[in-house]
N, C-alpha and C. Protein backbone atom coordinates (compact mmCIF):
# COMPACT_ATOMS: atom_id res chain seq x y z
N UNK A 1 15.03 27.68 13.03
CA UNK A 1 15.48 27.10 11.77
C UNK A 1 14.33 26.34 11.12
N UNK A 2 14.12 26.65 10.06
CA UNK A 2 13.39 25.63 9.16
C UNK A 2 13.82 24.96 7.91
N UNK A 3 13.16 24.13 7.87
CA UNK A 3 13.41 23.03 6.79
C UNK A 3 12.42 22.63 6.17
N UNK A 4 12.87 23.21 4.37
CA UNK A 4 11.56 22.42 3.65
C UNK A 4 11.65 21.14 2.91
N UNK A 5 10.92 20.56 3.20
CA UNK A 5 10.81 19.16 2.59
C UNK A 5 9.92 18.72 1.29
N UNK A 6 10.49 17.98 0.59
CA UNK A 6 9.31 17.94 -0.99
C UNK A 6 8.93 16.89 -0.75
N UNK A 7 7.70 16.98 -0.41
CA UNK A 7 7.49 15.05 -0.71
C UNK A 7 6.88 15.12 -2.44
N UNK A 8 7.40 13.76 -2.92
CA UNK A 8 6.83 13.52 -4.27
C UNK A 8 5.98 12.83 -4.33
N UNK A 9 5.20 12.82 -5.64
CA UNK A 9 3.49 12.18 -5.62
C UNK A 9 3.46 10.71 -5.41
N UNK A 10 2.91 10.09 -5.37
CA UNK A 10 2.93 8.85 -5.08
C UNK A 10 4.22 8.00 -3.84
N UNK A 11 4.69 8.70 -2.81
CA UNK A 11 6.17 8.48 -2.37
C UNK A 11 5.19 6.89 -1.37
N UNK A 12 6.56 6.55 -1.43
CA UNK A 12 5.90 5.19 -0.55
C UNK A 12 7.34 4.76 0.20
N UNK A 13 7.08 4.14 1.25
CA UNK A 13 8.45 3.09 1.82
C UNK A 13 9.20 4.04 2.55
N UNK A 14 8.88 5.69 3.01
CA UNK A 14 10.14 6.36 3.90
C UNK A 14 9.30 6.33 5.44
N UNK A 15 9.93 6.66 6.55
CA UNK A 15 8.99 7.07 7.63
C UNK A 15 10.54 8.18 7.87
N UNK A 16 9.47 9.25 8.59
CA UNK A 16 9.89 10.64 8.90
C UNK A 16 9.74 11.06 10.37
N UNK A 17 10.88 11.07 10.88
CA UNK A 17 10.61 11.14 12.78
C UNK A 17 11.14 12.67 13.12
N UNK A 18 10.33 13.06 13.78
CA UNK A 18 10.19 14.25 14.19
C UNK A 18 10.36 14.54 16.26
N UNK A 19 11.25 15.56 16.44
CA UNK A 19 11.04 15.43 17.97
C UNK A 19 10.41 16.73 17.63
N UNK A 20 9.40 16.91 19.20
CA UNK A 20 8.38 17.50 19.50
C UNK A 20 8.90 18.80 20.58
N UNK A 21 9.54 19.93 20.26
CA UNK A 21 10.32 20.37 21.60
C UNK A 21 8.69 21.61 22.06
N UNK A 22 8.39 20.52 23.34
CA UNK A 22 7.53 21.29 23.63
C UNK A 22 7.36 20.49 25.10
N UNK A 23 6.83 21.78 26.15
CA UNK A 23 6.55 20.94 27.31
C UNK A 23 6.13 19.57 27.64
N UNK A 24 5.31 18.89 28.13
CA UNK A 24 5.13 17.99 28.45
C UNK A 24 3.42 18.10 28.42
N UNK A 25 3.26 19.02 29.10
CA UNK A 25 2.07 19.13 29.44
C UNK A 25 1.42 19.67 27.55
N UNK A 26 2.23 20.65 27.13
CA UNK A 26 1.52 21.01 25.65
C UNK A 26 1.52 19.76 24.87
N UNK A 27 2.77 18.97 25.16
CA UNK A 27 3.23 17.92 24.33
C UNK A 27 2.25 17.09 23.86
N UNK A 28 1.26 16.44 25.04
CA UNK A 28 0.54 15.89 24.77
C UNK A 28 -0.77 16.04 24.29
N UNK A 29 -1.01 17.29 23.80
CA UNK A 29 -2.14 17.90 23.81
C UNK A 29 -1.57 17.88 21.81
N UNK A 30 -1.03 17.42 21.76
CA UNK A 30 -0.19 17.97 20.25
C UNK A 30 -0.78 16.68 19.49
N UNK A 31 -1.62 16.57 18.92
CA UNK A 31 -2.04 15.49 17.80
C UNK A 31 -1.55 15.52 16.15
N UNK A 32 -2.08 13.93 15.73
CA UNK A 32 -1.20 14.24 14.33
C UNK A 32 -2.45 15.56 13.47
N UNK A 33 -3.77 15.73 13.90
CA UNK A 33 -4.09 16.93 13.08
C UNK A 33 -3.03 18.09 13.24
N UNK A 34 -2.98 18.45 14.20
CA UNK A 34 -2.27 19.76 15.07
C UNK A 34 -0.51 19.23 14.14
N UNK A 35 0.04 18.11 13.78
CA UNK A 35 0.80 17.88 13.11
C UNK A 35 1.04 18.16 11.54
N UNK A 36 0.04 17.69 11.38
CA UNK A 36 -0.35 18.38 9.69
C UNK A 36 -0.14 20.10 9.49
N UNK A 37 -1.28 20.37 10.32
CA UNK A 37 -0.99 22.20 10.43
C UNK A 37 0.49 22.57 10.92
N UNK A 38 1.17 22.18 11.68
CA UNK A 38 2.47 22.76 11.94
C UNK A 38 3.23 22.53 11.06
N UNK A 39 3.28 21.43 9.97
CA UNK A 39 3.84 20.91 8.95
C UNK A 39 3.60 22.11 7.58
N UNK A 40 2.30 22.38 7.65
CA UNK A 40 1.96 23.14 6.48
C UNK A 40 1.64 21.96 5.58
N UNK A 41 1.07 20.59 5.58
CA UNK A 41 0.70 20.25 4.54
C UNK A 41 -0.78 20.20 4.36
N UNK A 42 -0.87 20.06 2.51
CA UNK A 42 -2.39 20.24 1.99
C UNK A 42 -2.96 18.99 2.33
N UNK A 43 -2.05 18.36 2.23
CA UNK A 43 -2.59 16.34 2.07
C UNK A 43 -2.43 15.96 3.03
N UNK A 44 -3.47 15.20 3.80
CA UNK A 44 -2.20 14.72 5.49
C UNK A 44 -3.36 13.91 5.73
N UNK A 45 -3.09 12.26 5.85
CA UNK A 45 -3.50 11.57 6.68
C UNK A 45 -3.30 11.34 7.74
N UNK A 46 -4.09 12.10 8.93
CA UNK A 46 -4.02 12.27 9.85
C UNK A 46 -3.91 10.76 10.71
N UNK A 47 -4.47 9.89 10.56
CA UNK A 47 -4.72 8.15 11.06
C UNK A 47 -3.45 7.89 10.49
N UNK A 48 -2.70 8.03 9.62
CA UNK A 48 -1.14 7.20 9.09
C UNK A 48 -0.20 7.95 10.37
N UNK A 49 -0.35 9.10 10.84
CA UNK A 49 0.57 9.75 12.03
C UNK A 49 0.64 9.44 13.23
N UNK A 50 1.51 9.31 13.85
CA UNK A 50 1.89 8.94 15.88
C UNK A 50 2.45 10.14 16.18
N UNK A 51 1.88 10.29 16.86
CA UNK A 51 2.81 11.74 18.10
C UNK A 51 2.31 10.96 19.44
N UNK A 52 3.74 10.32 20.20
CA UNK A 52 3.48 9.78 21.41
C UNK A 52 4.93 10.01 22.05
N UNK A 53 4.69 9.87 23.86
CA UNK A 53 5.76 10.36 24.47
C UNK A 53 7.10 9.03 24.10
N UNK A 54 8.45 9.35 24.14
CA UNK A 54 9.11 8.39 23.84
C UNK A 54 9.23 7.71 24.86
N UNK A 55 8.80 7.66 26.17
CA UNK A 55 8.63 7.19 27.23
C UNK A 55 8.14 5.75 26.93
N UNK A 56 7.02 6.01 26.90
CA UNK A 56 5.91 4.71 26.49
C UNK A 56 6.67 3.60 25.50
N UNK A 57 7.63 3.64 25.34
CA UNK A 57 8.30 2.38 24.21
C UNK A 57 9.15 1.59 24.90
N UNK A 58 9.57 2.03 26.34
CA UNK A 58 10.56 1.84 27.12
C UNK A 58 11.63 1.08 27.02
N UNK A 59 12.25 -0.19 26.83
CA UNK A 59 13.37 -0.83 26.23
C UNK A 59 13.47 -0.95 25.34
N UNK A 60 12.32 -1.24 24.91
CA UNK A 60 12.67 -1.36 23.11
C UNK A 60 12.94 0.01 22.45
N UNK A 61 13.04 1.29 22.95
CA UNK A 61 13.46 2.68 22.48
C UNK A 61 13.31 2.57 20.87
N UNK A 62 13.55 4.24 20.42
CA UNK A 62 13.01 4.43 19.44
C UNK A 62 13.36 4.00 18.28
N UNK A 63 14.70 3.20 18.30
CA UNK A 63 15.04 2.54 17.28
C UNK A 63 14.49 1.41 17.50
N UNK A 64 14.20 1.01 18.16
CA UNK A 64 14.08 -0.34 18.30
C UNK A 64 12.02 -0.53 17.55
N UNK A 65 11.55 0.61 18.36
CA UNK A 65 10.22 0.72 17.37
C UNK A 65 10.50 0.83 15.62
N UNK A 66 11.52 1.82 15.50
CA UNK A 66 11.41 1.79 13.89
C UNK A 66 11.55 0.40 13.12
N UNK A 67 12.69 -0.13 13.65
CA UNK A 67 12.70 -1.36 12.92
C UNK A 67 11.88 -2.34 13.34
N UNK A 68 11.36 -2.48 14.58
CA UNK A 68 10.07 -3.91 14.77
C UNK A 68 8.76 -3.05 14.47
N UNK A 69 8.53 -2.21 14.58
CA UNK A 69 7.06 -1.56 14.06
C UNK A 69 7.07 -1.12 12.99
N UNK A 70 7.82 -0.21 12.11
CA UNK A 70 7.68 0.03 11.06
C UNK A 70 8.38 -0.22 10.04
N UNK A 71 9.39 -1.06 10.13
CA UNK A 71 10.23 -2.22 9.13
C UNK A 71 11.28 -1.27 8.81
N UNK A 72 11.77 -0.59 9.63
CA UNK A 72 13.03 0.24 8.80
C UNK A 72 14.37 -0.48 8.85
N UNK A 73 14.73 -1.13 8.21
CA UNK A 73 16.19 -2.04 8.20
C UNK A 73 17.06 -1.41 9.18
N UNK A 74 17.80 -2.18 9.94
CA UNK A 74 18.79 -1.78 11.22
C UNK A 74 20.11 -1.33 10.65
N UNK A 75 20.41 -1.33 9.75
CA UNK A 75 21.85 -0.81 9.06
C UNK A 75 21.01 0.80 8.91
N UNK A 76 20.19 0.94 8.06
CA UNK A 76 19.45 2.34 8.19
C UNK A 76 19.32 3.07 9.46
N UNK A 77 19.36 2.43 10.45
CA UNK A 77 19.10 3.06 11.46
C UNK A 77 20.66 3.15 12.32
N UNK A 78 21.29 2.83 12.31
CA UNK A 78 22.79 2.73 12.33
C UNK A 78 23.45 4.06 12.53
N UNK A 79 23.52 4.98 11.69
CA UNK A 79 23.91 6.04 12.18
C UNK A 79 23.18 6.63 12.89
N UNK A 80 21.96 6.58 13.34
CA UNK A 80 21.16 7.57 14.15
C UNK A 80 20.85 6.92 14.93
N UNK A 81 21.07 5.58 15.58
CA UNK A 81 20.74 4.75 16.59
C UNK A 81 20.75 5.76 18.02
N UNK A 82 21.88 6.08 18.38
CA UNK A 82 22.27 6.52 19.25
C UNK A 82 21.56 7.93 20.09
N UNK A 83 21.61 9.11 18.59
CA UNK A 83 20.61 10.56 18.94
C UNK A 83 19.13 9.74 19.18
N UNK A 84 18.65 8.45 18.53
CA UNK A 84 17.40 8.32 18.32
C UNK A 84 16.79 7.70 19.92
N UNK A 85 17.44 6.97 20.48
CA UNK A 85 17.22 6.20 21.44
C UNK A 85 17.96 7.31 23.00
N UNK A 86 18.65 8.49 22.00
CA UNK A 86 18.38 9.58 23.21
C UNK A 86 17.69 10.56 23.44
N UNK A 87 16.81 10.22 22.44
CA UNK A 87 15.58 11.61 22.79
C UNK A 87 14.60 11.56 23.73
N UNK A 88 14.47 12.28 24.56
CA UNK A 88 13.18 12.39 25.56
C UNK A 88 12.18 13.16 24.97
N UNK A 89 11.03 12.98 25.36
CA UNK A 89 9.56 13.69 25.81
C UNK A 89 9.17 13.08 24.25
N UNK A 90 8.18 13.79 23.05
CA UNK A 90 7.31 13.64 22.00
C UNK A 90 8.28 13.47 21.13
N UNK A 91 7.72 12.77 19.93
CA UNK A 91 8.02 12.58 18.73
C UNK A 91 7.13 12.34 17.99
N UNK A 92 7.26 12.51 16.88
CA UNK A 92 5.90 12.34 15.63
C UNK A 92 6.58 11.55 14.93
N UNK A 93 5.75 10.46 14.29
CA UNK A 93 6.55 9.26 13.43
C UNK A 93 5.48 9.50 12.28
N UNK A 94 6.23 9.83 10.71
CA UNK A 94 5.04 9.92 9.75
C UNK A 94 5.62 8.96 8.70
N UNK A 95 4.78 7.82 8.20
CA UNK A 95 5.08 7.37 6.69
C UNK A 95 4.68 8.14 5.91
N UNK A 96 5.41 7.45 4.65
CA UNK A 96 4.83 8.20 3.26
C UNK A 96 3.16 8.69 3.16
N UNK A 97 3.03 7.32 3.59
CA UNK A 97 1.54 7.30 3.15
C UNK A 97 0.45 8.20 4.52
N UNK A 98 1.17 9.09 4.82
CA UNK A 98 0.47 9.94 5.55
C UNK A 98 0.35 11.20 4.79
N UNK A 99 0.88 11.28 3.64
CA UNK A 99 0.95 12.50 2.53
C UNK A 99 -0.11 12.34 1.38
N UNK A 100 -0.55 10.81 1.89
CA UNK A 100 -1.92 11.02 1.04
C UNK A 100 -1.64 10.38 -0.59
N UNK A 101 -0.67 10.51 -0.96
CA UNK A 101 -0.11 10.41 -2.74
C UNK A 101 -0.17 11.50 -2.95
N UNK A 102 0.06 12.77 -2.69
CA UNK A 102 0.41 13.81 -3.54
C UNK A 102 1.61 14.40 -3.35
N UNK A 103 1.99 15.06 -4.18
CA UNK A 103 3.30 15.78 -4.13
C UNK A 103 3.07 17.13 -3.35
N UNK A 104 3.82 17.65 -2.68
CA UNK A 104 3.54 18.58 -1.73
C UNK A 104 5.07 19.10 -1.25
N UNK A 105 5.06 20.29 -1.27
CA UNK A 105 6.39 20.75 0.11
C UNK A 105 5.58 21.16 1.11
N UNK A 106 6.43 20.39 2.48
CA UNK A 106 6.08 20.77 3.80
C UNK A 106 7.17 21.82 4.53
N UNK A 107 6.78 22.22 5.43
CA UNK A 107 8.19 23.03 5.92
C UNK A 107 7.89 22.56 7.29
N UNK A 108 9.31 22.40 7.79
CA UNK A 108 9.41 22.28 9.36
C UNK A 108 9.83 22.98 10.33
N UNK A 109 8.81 23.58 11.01
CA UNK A 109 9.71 24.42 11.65
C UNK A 109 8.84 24.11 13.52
N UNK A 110 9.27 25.18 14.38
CA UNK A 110 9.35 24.63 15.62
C UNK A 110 7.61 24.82 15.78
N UNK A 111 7.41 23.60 16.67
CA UNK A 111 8.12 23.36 17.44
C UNK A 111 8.37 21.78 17.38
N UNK A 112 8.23 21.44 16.17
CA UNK A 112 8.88 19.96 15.31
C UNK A 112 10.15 20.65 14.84
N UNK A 113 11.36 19.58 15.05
CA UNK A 113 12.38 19.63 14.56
C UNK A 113 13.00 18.08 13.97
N UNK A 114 13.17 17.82 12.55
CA UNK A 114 13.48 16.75 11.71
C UNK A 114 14.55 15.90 12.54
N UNK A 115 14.33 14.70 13.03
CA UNK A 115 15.55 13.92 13.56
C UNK A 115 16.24 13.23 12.05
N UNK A 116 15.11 12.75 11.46
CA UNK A 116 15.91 11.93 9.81
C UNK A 116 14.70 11.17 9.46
N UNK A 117 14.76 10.96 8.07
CA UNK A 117 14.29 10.08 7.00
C UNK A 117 14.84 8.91 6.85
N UNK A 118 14.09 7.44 7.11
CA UNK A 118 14.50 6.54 7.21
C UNK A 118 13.15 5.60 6.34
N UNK A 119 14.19 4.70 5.30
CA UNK A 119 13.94 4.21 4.33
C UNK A 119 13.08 2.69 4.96
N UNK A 120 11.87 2.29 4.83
CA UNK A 120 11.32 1.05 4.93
C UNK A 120 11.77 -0.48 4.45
N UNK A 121 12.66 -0.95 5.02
CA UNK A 121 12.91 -2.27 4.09
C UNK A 121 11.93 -2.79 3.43
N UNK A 122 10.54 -3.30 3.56
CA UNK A 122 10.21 -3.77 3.02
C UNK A 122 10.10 -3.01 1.44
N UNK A 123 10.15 -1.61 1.73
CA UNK A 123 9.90 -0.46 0.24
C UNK A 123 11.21 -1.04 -0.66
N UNK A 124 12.59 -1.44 -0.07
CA UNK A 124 13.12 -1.61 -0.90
C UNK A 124 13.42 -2.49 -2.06
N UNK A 125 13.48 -2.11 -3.07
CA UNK A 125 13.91 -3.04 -4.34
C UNK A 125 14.62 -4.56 -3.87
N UNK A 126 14.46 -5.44 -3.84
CA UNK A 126 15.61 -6.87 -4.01
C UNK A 126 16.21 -6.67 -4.96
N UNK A 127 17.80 -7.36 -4.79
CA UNK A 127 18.48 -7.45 -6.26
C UNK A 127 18.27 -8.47 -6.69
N UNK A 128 17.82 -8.74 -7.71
CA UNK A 128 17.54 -9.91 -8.28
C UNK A 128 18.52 -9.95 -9.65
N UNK A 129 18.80 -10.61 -9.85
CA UNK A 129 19.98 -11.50 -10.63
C UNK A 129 18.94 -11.45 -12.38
N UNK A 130 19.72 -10.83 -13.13
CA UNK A 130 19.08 -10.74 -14.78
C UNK A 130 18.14 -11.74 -15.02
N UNK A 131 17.16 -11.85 -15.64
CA UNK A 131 17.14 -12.91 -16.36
C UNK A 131 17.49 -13.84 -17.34
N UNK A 132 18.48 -15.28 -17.76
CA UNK A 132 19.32 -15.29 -18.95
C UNK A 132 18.62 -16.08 -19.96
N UNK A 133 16.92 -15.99 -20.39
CA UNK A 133 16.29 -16.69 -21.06
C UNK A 133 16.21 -15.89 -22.82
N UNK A 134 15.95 -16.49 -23.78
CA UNK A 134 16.10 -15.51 -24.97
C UNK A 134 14.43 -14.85 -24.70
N UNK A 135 13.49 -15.59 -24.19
CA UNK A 135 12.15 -15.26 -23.96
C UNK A 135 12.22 -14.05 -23.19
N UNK A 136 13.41 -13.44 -21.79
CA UNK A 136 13.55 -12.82 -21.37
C UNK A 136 13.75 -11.02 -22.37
N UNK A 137 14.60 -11.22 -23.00
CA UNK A 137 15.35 -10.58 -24.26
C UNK A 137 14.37 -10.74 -25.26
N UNK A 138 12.87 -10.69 -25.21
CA UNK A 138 12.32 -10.76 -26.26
C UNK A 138 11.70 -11.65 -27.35
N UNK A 139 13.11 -12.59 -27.44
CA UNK A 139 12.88 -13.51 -28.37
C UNK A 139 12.04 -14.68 -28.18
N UNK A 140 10.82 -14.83 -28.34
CA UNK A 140 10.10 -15.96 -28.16
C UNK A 140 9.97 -17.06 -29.32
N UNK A 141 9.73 -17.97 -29.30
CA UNK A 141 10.08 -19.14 -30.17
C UNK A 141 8.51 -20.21 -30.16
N UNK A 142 8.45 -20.80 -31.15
CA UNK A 142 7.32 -21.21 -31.49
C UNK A 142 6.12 -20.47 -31.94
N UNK A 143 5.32 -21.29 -32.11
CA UNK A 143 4.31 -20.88 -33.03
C UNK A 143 2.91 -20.44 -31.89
N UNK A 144 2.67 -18.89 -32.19
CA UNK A 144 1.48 -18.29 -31.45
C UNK A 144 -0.04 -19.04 -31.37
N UNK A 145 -0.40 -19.24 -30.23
CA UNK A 145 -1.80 -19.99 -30.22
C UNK A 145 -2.73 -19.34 -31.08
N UNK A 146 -3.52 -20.42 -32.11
CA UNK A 146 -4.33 -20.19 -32.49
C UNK A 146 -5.78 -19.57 -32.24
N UNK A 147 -6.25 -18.78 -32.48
CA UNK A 147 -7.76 -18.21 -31.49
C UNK A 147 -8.90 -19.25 -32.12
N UNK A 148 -9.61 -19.64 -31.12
CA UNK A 148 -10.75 -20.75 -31.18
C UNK A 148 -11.50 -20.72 -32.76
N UNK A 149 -11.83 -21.47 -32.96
CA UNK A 149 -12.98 -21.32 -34.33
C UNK A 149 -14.03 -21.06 -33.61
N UNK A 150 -14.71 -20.64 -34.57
CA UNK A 150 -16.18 -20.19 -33.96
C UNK A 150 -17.43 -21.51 -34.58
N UNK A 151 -18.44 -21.48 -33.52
CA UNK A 151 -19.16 -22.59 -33.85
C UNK A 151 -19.66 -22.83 -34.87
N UNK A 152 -19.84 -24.07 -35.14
CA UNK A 152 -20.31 -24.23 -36.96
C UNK A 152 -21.81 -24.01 -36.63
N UNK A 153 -22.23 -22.93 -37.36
CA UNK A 153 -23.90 -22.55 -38.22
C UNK A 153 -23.79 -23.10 -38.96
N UNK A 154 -24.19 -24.49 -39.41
CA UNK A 154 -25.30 -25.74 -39.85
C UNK A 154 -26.41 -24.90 -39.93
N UNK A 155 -27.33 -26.05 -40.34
CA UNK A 155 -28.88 -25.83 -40.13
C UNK A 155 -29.03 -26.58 -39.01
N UNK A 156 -30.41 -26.09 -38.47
CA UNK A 156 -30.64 -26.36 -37.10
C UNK A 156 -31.82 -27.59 -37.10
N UNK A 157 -31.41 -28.16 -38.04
CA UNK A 157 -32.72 -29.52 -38.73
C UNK A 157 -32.55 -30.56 -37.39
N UNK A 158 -31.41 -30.21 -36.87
CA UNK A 158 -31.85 -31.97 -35.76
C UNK A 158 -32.06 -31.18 -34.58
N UNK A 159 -32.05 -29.98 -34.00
CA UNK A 159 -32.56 -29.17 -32.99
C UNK A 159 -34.16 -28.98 -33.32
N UNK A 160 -34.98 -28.55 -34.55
CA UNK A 160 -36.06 -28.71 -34.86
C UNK A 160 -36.54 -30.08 -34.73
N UNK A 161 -35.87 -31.39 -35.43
CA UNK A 161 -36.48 -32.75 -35.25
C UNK A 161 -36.64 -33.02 -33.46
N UNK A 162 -36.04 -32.69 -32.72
CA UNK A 162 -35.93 -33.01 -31.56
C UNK A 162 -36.93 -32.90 -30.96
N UNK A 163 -37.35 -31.03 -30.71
CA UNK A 163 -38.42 -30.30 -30.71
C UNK A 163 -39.62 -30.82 -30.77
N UNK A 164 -39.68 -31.07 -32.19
CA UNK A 164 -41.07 -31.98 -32.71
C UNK A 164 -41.23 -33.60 -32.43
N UNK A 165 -40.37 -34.23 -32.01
CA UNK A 165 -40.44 -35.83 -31.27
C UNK A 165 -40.94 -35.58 -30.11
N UNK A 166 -40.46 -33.96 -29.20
CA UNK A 166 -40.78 -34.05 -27.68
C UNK A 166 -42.31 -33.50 -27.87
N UNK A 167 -42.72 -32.60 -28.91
CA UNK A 167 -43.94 -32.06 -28.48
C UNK A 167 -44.75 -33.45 -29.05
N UNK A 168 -45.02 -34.41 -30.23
CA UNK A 168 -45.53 -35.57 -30.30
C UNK A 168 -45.31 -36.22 -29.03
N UNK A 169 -44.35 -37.18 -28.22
CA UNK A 169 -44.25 -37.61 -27.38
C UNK A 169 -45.09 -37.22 -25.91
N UNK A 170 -45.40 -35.68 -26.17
CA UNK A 170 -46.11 -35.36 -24.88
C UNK A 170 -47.69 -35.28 -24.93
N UNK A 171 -47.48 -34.49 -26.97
CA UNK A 171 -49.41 -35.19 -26.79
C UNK A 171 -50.12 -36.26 -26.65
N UNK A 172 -48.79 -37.41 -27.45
CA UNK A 172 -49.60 -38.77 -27.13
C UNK A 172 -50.28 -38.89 -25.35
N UNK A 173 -49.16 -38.17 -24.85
CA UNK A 173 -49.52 -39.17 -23.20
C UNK A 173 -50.13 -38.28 -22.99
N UNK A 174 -50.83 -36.96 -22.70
CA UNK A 174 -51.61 -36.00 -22.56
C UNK A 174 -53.16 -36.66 -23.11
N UNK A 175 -53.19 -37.09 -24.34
CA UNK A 175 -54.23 -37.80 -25.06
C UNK A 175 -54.64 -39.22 -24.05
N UNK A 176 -53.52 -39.67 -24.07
CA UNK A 176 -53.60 -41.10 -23.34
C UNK A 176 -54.31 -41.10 -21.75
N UNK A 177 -53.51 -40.38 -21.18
CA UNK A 177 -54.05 -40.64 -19.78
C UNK A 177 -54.80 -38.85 -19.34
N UNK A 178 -54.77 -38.45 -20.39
CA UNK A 178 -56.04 -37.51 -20.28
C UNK A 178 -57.39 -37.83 -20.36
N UNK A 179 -57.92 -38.98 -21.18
CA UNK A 179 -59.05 -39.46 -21.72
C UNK A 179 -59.67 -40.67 -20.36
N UNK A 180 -58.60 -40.83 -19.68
CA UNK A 180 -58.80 -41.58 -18.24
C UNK A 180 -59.85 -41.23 -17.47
């Protein structure tokens, strides 16, 4: 059986768990490159992918990784608690951001088979409560800041007088204790 999957461009906030039905001995020999190619995708960050035995997680099982390692809210994981934390041997765990940002269909087929798509809490929206300001709605009130004036061009008669006090002031003493 296969299954194709669309990922869309820019997707962010899902992780995608995959069991691995393959010996033990192939199992581990199965990396997230070797994941990408069985996937069929163009885009694949290979470093965003895990393919590890479900062994290695040991009490904390595989739900228990999704939600303390990769933030997937525990109500999300709720219906699949049970198949998830009974799977033996490999699994591949992919976020979004192992697709790189592009839009792509992958297909799945063996010897990966899709356990589920599970949504990242932190990806999700907060509800946040309207805003009830008229500034909110547009309407702003008062009067728009003025943009700076620009400096007054005068004549530059007391920047020149200055000039000419410092260069007098320096020949005198140049004269003075030059002639020493």
């Amino acid at each position: 059986m296969t299954t194709r999957l669309d990922i869309p461009a820019h997707e962010r906030g899902y992780v995608r768990v995959f069991a691995l039905d393959l010996p033990d001995e192939e199992a581990a020999r199965f990396n997230a490159e070797a994941l990408a190619t069985a996937l069929g995708a163009r885009h694949f960050d290979a470093t965003r992918a895990e393919v590890f035995p479900v062994g290695d997680l040991g009490e904390l099982g595989l739900s228990g990784y999704l939600a303390e390692g990769m933030g997937v809210a525990a109500e999300e994981l709720d219906p699949d608690r049970a198949r998830l934390d009974a799977l033996k041997g490999h699994v591949a765990v992919v976020p979004s951001v192992a697709f790189a940002g592009k839009a792509q269909a992958v297909t799945v087929t063996a010897p990966l088979r899709l356990i589920g798509t599970y949504r990242e809490e932190s990806a999700a929206a907060p509800d946040l409560a309207p805003l009830m300001t008229e500034s909110a709605e547009g309407l702003l009130t008062g009067t728009p800041p003025q943009p700076p004036s620009p400096a007054p061009r005068g004549n530059n008669s007391a920047l020149i007088g200055l000039a000419i006090a410092v260069i007098v002031v320096l020949t005198v003493l140049v004269l003075k204790f030059g002639a020493m």
